[in-house]
PDB file of N, CA and C in Angstrom:
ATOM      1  N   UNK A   1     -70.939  69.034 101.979  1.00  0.00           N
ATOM      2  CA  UNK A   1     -71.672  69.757 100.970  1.00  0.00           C
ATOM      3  C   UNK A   1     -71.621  68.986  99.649  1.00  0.00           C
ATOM      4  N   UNK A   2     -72.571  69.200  98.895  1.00  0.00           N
ATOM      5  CA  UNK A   2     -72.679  68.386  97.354  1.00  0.00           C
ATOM      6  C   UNK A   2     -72.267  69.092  95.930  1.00  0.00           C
ATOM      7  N   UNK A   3     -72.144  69.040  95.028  1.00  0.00           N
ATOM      8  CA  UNK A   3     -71.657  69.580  94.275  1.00  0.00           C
ATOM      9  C   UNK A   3     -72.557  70.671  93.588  1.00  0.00           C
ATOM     10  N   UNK A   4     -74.234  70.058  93.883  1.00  0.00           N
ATOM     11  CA  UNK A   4     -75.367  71.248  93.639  1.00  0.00           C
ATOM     12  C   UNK A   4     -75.077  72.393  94.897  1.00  0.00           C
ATOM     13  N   UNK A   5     -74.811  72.002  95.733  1.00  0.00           N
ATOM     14  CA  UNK A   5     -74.657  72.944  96.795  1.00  0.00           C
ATOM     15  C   UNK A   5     -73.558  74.362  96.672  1.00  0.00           C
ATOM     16  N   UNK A   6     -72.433  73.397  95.990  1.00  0.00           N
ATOM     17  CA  UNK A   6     -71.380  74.338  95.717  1.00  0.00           C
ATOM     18  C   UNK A   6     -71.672  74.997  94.468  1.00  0.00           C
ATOM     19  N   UNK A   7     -72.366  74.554  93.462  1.00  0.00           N
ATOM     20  CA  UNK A   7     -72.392  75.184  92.652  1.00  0.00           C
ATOM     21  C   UNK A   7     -73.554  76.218  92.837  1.00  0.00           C
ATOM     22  N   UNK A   8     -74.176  76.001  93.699  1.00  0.00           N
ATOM     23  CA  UNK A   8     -75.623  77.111  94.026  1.00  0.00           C
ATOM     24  C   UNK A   8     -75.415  78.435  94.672  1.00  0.00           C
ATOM     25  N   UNK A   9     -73.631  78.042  95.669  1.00  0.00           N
ATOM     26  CA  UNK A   9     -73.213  78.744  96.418  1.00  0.00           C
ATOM     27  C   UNK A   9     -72.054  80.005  95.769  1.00  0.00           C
ATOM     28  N   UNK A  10     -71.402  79.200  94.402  1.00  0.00           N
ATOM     29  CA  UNK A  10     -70.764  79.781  93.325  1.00  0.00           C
ATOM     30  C   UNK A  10     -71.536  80.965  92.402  1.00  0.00           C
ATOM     31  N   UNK A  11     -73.021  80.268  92.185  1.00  0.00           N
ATOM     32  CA  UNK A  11     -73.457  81.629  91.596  1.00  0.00           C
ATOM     33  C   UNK A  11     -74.176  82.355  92.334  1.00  0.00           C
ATOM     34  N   UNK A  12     -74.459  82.191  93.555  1.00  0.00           N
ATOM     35  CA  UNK A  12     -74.933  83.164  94.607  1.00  0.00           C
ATOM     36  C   UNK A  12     -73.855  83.883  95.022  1.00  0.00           C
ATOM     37  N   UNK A  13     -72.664  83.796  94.705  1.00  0.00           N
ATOM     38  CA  UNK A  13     -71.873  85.004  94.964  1.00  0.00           C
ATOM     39  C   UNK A  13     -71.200  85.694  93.731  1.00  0.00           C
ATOM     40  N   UNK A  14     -71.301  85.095  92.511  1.00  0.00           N
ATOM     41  CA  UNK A  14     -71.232  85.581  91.474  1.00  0.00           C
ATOM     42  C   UNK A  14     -72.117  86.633  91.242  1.00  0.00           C
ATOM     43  N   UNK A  15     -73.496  86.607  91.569  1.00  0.00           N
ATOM     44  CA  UNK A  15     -74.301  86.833  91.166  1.00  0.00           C
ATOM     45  C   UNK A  15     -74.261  88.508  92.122  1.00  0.00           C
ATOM     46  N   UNK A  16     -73.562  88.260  93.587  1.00  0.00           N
ATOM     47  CA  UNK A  16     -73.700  89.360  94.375  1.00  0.00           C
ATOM     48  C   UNK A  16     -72.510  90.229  94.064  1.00  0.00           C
ATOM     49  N   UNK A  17     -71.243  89.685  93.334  1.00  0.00           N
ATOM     50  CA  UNK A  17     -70.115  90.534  92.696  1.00  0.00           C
ATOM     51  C   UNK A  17     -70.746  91.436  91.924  1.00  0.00           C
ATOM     52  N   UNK A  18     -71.201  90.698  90.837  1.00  0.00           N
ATOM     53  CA  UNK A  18     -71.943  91.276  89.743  1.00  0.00           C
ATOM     54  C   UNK A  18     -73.003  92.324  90.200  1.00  0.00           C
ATOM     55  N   UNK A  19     -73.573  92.397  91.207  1.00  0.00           N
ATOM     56  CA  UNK A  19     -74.637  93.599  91.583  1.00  0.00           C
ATOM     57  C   UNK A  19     -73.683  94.469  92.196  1.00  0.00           C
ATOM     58  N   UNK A  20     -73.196  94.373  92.835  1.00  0.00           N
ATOM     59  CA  UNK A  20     -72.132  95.304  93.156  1.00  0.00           C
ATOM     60  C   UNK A  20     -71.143  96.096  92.355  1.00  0.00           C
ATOM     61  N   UNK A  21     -70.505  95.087  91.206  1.00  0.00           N
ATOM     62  CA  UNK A  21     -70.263  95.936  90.061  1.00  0.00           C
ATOM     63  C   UNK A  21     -70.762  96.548  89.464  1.00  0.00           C
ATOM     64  N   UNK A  22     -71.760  96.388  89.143  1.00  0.00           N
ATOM     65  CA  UNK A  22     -73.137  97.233  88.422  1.00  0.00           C
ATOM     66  C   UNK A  22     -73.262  98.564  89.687  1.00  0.00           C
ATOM     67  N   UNK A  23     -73.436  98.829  90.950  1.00  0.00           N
ATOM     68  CA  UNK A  23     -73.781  99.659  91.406  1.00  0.00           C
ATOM     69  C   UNK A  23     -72.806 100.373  91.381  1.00  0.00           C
ATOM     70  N   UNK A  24     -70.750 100.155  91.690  1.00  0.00           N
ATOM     71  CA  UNK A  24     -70.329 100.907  91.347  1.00  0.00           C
ATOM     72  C   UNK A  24     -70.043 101.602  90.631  1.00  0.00           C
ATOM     73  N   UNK A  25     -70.343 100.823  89.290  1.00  0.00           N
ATOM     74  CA  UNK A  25     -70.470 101.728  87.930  1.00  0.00           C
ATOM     75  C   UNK A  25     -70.941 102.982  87.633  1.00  0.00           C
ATOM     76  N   UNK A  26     -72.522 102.378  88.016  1.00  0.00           N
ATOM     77  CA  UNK A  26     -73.497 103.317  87.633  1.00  0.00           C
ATOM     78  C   UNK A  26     -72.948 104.457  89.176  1.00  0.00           C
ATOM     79  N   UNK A  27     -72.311 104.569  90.208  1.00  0.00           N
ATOM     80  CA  UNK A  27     -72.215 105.403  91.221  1.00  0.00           C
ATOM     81  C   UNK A  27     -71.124 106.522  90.395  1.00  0.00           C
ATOM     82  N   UNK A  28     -70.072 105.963  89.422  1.00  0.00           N
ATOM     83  CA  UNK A  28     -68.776 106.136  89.215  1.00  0.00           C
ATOM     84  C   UNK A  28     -69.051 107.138  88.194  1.00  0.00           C
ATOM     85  N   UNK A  29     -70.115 106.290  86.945  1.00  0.00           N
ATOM     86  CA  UNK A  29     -70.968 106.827  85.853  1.00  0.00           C
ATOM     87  C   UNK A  29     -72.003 108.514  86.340  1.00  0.00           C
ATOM     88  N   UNK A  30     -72.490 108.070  87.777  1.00  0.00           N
ATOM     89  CA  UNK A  30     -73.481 109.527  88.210  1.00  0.00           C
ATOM     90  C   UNK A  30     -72.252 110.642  88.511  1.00  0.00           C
ATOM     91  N   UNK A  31     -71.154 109.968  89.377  1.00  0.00           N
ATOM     92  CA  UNK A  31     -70.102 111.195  89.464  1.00  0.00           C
ATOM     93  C   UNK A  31     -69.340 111.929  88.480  1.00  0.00           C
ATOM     94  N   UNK A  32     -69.196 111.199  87.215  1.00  0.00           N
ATOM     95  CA  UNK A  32     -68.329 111.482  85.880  1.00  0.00           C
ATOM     96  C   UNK A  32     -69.737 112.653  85.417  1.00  0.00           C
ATOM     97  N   UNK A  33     -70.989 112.018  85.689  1.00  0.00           N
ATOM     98  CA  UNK A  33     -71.836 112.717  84.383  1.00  0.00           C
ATOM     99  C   UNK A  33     -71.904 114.349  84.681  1.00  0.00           C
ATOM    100  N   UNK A  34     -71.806 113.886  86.449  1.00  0.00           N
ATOM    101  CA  UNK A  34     -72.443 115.318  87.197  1.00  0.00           C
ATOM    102  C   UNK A  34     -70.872 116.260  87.200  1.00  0.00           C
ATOM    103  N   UNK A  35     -69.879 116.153  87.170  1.00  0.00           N
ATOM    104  CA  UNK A  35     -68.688 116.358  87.321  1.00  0.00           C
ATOM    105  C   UNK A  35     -68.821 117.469  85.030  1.00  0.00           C
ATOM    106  N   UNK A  36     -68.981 116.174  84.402  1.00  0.00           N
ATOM    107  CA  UNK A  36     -69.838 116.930  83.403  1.00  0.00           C
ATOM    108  C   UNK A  36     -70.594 118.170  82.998  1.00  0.00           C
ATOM    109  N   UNK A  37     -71.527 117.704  83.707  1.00  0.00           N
ATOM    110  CA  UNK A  37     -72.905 118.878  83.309  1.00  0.00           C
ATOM    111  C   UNK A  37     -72.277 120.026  84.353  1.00  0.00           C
ATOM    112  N   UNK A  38     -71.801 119.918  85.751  1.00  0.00           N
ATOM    113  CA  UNK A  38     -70.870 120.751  86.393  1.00  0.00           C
ATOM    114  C   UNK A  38     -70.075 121.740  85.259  1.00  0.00           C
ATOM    115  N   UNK A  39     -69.173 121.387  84.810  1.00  0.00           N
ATOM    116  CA  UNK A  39     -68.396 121.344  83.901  1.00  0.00           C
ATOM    117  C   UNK A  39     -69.182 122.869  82.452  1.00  0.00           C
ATOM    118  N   UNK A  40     -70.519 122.144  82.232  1.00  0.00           N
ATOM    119  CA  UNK A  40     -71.653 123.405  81.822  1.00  0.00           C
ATOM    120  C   UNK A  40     -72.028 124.402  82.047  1.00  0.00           C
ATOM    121  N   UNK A  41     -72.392 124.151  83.750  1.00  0.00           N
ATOM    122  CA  UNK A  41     -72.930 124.978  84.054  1.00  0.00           C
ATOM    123  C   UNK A  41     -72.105 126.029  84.732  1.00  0.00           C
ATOM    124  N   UNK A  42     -70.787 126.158  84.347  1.00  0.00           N
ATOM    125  CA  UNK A  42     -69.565 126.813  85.116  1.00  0.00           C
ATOM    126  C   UNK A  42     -69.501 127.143  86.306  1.00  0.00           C
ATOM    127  N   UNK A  43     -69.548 125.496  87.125  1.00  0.00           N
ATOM    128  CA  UNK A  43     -69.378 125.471  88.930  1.00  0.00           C
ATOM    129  C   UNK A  43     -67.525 125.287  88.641  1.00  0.00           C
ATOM    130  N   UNK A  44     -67.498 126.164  89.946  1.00  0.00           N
ATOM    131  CA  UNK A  44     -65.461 126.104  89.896  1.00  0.00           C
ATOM    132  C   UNK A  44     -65.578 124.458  90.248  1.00  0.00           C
ATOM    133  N   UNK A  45     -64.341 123.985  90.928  1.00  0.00           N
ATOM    134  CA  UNK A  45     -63.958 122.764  91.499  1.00  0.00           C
ATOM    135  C   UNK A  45     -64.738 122.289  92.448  1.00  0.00           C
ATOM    136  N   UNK A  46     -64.684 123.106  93.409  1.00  0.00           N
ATOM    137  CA  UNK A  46     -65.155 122.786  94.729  1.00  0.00           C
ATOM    138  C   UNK A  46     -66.601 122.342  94.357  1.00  0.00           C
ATOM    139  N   UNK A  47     -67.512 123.698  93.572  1.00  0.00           N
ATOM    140  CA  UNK A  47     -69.185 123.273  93.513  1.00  0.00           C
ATOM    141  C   UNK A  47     -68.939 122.142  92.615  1.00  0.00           C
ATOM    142  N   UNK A  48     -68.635 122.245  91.810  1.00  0.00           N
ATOM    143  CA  UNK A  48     -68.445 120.394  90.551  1.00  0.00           C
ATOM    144  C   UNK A  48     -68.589 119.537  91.875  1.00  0.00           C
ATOM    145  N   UNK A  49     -67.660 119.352  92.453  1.00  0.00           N
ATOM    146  CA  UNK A  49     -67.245 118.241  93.433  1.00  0.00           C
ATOM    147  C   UNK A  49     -69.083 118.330  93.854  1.00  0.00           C
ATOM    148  N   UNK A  50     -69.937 119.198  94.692  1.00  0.00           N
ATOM    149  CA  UNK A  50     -70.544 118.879  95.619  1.00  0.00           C
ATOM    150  C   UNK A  50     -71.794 119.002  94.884  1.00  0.00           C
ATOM    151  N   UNK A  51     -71.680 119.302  93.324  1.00  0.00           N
ATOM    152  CA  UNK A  51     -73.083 119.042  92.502  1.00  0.00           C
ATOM    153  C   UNK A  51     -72.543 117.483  91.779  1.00  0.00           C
ATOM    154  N   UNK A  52     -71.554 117.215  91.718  1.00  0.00           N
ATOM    155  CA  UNK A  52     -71.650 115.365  91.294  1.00  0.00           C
ATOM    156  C   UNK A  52     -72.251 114.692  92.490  1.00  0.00           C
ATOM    157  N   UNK A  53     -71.342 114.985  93.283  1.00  0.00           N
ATOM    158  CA  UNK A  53     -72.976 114.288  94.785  1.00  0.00           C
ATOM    159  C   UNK A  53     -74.057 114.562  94.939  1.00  0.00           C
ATOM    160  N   UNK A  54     -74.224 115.432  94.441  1.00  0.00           N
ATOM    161  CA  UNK A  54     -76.037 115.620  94.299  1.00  0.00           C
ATOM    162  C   UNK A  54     -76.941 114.650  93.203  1.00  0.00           C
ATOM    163  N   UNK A  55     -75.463 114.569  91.995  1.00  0.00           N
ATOM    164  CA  UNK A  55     -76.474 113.329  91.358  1.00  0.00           C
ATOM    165  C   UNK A  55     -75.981 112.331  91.624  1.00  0.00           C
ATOM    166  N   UNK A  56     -75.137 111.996  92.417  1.00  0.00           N
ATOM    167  CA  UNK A  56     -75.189 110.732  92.219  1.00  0.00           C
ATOM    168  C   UNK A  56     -76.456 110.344  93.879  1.00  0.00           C
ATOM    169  N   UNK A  57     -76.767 111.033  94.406  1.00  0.00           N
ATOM    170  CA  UNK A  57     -77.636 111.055  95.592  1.00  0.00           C
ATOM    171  C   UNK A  57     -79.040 111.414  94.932  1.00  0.00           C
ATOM    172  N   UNK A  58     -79.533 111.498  93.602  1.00  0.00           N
ATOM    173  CA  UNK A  58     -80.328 111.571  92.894  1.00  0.00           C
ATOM    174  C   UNK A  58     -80.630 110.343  92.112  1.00  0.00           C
ATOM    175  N   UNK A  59     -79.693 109.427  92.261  1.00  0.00           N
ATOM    176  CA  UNK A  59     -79.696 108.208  91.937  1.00  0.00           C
ATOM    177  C   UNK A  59     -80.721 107.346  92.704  1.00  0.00           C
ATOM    178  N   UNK A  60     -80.810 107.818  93.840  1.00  0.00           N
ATOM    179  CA  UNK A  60     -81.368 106.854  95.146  1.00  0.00           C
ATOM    180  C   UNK A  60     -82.799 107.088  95.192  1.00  0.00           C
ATOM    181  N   UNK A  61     -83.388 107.507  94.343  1.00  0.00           N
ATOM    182  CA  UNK A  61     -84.895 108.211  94.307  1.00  0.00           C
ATOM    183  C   UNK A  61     -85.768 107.496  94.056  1.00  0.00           C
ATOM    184  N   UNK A  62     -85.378 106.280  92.840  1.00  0.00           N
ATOM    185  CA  UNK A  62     -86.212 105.545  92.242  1.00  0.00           C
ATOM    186  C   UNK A  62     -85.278 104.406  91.815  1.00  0.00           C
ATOM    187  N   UNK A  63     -85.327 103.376  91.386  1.00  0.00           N
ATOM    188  CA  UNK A  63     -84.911 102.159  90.166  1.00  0.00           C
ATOM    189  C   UNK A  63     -84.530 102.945  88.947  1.00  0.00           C
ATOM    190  N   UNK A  64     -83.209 103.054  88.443  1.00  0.00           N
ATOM    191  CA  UNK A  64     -83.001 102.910  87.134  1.00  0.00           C
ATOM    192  C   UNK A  64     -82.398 103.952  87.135  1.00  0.00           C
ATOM    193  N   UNK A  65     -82.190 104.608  86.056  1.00  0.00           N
ATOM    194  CA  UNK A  65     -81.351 106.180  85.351  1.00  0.00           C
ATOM    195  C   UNK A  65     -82.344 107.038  85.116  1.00  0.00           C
ATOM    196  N   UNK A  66     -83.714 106.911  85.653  1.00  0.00           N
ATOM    197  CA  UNK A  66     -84.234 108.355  85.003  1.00  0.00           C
ATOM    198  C   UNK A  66     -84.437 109.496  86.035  1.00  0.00           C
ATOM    199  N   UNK A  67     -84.511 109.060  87.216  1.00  0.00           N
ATOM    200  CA  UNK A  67     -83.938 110.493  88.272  1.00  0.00           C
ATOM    201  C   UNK A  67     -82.916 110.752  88.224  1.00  0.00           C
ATOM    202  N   UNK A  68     -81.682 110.405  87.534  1.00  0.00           N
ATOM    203  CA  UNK A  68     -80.065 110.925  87.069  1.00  0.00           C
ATOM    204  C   UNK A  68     -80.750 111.976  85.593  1.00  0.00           C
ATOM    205  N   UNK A  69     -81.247 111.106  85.252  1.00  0.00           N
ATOM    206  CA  UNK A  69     -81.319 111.801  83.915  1.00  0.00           C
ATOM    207  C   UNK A  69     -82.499 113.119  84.297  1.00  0.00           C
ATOM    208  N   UNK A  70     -83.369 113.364  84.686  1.00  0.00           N
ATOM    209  CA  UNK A  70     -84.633 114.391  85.397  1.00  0.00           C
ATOM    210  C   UNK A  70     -83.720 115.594  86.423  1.00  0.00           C
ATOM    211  N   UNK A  71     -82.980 115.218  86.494  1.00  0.00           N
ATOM    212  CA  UNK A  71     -81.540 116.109  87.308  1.00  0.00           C
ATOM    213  C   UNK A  71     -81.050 116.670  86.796  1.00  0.00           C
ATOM    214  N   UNK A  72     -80.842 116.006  85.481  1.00  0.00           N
ATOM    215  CA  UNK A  72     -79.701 116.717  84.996  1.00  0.00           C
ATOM    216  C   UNK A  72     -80.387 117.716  83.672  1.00  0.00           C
ATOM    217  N   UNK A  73     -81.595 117.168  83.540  1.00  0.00           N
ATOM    218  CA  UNK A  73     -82.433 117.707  82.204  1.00  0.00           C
ATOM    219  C   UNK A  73     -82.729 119.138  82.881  1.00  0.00           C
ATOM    220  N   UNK A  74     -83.533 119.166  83.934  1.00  0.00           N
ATOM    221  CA  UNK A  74     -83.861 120.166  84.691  1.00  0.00           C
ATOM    222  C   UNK A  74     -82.684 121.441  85.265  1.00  0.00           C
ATOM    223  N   UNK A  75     -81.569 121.270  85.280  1.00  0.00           N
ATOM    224  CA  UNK A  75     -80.444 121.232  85.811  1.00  0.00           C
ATOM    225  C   UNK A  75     -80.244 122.388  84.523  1.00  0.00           C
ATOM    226  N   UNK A  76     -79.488 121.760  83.612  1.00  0.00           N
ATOM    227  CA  UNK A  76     -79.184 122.151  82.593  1.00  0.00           C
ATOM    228  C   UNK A  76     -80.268 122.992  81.363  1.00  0.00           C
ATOM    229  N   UNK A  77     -80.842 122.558  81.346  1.00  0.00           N
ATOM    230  CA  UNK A  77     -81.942 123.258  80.697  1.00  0.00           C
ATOM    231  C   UNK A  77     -81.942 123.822  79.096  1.00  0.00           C
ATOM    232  N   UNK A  78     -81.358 124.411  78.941  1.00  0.00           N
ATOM    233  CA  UNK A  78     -81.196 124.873  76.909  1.00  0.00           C
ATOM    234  C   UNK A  78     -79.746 124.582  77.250  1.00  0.00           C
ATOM    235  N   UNK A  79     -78.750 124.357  78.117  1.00  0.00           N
ATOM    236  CA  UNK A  79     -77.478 123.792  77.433  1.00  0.00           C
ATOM    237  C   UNK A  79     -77.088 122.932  76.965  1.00  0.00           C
ATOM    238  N   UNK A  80     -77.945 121.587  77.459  1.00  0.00           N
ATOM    239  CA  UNK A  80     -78.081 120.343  76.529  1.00  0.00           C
ATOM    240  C   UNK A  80     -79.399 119.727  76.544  1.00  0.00           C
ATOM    241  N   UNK A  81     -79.846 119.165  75.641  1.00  0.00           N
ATOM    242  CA  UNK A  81     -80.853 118.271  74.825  1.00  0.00           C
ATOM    243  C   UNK A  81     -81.078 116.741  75.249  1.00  0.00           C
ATOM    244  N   UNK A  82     -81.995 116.214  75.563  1.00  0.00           N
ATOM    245  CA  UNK A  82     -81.827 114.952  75.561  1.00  0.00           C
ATOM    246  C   UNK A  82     -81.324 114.015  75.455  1.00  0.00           C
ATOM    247  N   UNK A  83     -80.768 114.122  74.076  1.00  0.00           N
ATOM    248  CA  UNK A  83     -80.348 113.307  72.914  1.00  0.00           C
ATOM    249  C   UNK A  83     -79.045 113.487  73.872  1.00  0.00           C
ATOM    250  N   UNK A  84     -78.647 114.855  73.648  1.00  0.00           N
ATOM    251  CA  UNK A  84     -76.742 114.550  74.421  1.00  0.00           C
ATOM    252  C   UNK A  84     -76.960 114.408  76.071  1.00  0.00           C
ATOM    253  N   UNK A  85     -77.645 114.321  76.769  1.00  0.00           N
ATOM    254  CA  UNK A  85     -77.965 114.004  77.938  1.00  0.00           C
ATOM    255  C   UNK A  85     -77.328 112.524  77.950  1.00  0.00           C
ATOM    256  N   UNK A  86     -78.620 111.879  77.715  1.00  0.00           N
ATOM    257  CA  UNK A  86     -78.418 110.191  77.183  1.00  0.00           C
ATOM    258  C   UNK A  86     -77.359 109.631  76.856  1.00  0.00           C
ATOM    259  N   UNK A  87     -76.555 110.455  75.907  1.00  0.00           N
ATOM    260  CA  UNK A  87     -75.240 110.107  75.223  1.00  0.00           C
ATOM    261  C   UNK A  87     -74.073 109.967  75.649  1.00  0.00           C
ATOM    262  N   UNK A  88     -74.516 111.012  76.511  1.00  0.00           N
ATOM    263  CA  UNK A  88     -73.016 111.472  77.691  1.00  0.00           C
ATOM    264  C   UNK A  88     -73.071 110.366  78.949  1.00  0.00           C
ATOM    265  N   UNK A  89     -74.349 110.353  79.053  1.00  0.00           N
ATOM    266  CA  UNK A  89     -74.747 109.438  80.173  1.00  0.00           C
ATOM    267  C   UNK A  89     -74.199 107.677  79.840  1.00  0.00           C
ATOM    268  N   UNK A  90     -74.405 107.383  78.086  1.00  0.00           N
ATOM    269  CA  UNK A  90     -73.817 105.865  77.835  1.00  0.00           C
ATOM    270  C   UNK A  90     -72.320 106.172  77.707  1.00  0.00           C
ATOM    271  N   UNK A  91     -71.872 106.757  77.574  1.00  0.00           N
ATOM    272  CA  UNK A  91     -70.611 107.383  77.378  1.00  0.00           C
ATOM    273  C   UNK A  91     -69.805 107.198  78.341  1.00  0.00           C
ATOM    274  N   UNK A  92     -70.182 107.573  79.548  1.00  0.00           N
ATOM    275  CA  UNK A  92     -69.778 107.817  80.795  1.00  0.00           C
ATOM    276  C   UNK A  92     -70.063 106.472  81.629  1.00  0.00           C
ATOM    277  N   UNK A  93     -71.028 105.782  81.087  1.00  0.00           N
ATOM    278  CA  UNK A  93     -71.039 104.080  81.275  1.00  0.00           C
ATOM    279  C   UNK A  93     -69.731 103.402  81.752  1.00  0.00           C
ATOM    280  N   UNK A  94     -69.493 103.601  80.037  1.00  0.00           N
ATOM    281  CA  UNK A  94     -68.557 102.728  79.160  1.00  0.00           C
ATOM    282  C   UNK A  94     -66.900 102.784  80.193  1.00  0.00           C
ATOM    283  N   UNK A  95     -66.849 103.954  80.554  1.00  0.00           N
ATOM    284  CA  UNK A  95     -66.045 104.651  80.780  1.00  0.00           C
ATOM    285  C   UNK A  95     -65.563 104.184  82.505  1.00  0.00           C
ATOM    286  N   UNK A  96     -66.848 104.628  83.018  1.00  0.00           N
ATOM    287  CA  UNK A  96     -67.037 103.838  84.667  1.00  0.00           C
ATOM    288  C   UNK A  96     -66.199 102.598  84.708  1.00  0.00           C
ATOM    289  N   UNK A  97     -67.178 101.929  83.736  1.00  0.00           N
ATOM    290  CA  UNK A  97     -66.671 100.387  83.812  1.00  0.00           C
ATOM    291  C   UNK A  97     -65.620 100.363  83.418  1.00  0.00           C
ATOM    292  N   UNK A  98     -64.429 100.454  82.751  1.00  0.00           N
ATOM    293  CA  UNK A  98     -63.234 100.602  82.326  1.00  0.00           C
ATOM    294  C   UNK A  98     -62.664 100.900  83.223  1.00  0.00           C
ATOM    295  N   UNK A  99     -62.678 102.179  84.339  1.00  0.00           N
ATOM    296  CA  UNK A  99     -62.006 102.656  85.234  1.00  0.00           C
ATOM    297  C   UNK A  99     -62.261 101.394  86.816  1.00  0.00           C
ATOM    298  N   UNK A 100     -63.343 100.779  86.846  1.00  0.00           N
ATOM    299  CA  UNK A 100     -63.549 100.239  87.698  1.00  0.00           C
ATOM    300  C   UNK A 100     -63.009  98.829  87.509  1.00  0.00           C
ATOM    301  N   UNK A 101     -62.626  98.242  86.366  1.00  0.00           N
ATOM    302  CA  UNK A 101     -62.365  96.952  85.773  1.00  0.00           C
ATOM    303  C   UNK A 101     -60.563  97.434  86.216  1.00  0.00           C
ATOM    304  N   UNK A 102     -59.783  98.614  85.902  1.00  0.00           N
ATOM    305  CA  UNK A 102     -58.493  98.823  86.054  1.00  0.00           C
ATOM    306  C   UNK A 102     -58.017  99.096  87.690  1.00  0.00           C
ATOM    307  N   UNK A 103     -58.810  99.487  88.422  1.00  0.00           N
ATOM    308  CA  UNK A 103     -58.728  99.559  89.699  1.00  0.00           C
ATOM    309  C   UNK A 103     -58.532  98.371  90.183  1.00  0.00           C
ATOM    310  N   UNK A 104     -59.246  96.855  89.710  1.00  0.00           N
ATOM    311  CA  UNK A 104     -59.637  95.942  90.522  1.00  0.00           C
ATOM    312  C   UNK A 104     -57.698  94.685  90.291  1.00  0.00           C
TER     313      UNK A 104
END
């Protein structure tokens, strides 16, 4: 092998860590948010537990955060606003990744 080779082969798996980190995040991020808005809508333990799987299985709908976020808007309804939707949602980012960076 050549040194373009290895290095082609270095960020082709860099590159597949990195998507993978990103998905557990955002998986870690849908369970924290829904565990959350749970948290609102006064589900005991058990329903929390099996409405965070609902968003984070609301995740799988489309590309991106806005069927997490259309879940949870709908979901919740006059208990929170957009604005803290969103907020909670970068919040809970930040947070993923931290917990997933200490695991590893």
């Amino acid at each position: 092998m050549t040194t373009f080779d290895d290095r082609e082969n270095a960020f082709e798996n860099k590159f597949a860590h990195d998507e993978e980190m990103k998905f557990r995040a955002e998986a870690r991020r849908n369970k924290l948010v829904g565990l959350w808005a749970a948290g609102l809508l006064g589900k005991t333990a058990a329903e929390a537990d099996a409405y965070a799987r609902d968003v984070i299985a609301a995740d799988f709908q489309e590309a991106g955060e806005e069927d997490v976020y259309r879940k949870l808007a709908a979901d919740l309804g006059h208990r929170a606003d957009e604005m803290t939707i969103r907020a909670k949602m970068s919040e809970l980012m930040v947070e993923a990744k931290r917990q997933i960076m200490n695991e590893a």
